[in-house]
Protein backbone atom coordinates (compact mmCIF):
# COMPACT_ATOMS: atom_id res chain seq x y z
CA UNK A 1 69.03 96.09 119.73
CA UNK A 2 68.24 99.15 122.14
CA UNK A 3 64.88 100.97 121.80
CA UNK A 4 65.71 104.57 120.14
CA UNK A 5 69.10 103.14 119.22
CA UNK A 6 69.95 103.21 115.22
CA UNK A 7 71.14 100.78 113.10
CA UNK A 8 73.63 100.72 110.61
CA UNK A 9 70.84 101.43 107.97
CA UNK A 10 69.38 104.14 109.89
CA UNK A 11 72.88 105.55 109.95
CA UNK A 12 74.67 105.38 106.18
CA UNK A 13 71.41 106.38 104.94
CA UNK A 14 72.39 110.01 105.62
CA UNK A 15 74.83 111.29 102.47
CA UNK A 16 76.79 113.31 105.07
CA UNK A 17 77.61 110.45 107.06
CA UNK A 18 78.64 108.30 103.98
CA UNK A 19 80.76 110.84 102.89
CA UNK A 20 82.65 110.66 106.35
CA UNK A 21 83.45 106.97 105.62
CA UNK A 22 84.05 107.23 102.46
CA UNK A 23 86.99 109.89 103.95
CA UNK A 24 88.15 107.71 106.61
CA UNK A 25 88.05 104.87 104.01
CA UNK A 26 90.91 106.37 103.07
CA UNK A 27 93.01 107.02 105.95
CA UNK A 28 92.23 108.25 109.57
CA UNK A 29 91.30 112.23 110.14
CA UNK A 30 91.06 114.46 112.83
CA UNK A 31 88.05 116.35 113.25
CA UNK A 32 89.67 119.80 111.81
CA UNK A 33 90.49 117.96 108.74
CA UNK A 34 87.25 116.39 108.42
CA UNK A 35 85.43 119.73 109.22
CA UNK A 36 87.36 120.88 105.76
CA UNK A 37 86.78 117.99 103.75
CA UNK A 38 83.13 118.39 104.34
CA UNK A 39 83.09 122.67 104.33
CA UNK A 40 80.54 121.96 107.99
CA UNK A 41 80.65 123.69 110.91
CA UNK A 42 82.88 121.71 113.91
CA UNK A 43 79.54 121.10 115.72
CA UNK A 44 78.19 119.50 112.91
CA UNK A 45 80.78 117.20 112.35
CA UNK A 46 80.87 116.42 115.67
CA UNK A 47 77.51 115.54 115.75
CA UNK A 48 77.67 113.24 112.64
CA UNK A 49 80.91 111.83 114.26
CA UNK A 50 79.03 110.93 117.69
CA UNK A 51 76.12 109.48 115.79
CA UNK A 52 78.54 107.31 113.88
CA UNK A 53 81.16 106.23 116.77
CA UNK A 54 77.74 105.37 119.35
CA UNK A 55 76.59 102.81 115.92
CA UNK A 56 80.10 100.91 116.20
CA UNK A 57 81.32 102.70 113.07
CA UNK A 58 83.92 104.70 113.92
CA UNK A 59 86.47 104.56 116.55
CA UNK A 60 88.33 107.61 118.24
CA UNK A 61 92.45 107.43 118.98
CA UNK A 62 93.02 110.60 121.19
CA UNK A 63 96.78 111.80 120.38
CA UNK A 64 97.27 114.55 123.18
CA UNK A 65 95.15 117.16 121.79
CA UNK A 66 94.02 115.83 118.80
CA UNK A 67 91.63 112.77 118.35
CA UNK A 68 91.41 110.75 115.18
CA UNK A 69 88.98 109.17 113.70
CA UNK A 70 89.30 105.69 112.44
CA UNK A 71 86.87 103.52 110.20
CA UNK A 72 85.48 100.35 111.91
CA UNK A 73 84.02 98.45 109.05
CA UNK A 74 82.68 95.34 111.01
CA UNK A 75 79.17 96.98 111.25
CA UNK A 76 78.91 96.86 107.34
CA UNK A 77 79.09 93.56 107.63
CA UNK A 78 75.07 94.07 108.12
CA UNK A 79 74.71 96.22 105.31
CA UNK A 80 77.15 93.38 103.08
CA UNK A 81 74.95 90.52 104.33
CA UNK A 82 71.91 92.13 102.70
CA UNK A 83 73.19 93.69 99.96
CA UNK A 84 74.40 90.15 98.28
CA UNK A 85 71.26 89.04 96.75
CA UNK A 86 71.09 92.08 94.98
CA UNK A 87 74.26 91.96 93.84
CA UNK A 88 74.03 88.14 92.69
CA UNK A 89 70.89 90.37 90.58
CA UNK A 90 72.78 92.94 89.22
CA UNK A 91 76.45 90.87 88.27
CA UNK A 92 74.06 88.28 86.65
CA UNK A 93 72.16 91.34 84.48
CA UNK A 94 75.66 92.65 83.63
CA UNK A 95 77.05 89.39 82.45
CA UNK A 96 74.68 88.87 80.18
CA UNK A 97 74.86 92.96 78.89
CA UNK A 98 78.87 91.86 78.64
CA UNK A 99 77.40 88.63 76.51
CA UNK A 100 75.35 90.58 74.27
CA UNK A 101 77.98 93.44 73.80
CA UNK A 102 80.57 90.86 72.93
CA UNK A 103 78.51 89.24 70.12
CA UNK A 104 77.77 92.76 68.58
CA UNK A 105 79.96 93.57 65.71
CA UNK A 106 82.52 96.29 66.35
CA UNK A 107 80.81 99.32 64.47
CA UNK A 108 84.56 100.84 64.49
CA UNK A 109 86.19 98.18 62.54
CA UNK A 110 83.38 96.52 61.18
CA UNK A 111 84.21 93.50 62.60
CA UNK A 112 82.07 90.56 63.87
CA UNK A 113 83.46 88.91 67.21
CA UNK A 114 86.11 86.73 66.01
CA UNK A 115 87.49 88.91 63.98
CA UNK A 116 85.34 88.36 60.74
CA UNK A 117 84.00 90.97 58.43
CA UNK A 118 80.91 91.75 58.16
CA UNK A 119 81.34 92.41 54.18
CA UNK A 120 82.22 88.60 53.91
CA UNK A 121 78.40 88.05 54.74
CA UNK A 122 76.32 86.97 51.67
CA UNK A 123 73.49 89.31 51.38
CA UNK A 124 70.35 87.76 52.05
CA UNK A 125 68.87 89.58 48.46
CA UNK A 126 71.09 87.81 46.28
CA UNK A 127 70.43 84.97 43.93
CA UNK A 128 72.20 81.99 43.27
CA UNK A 129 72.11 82.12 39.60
CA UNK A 130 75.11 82.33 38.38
CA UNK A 131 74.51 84.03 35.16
CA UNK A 132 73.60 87.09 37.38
CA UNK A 133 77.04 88.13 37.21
CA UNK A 134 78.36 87.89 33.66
CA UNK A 135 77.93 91.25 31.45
């Protein structure tokens, strides 16, 4: 890596400059439309554009007098590479939230999982005497 140059963190840390990929995610812009997605001025997408394009993330297609943006995702691969433990983290945590929600009874139906009632439960009060019940 260059002294002074950024790196892909340094870059998608700034919200205006995810936004831009999250735009070109979807399909490739030109400046002017990008300047309206984002309600900046031409200069300042230009300069988020040029910070973007000189980090590998971005490509230009000139198209006589236009030029169009287009995403270049291989840098991410950085930003993938360390993101995976912590998503290992996070998909374990929400199995086990999908675990716990799935042996919760259904508060709608009052339904166990499995489709048992929760009314067919003995209550843990009553007796076993038998004579309990008669009149």
């Amino acid at each position: 890596m260059v002294a002074g140059m950024a790196t892909v963190f340094d870059v998608v840390a700034e919200p205006t400059r995810r936004r831009i990929l999250d735009l070109l995610l979807e399909q490739p812009r030109s400046v002017g439309e990008l300047v309206g997605a984002l309600g900046l001025t031409q200069p300042g997408t230009s300069k988020h554009l040029r910070v973007l394009r000189e980090a590998g993330l971005v490509r230009v297609r000139v198209d006589a007098q236009r030029r169009w943006y287009e995403l270049r995702p291989e840098p991410l691969v950085e930003v993938e590479s360390w993101l995976a433990p912590y998503r290992r983290l996070w998909e374990r945590r929400l199995d086990a939230l999908e675990r716990h929600l799935d042996a919760m009874p259904d508060e709608a139906t009052g339904t166990r999982p499995g489709g048992t009632d929760k009314t067919d439960e003995t209550d843990e009060t009553e007796t076993d005497d038998p004579g309990e019940d008669r009149p």
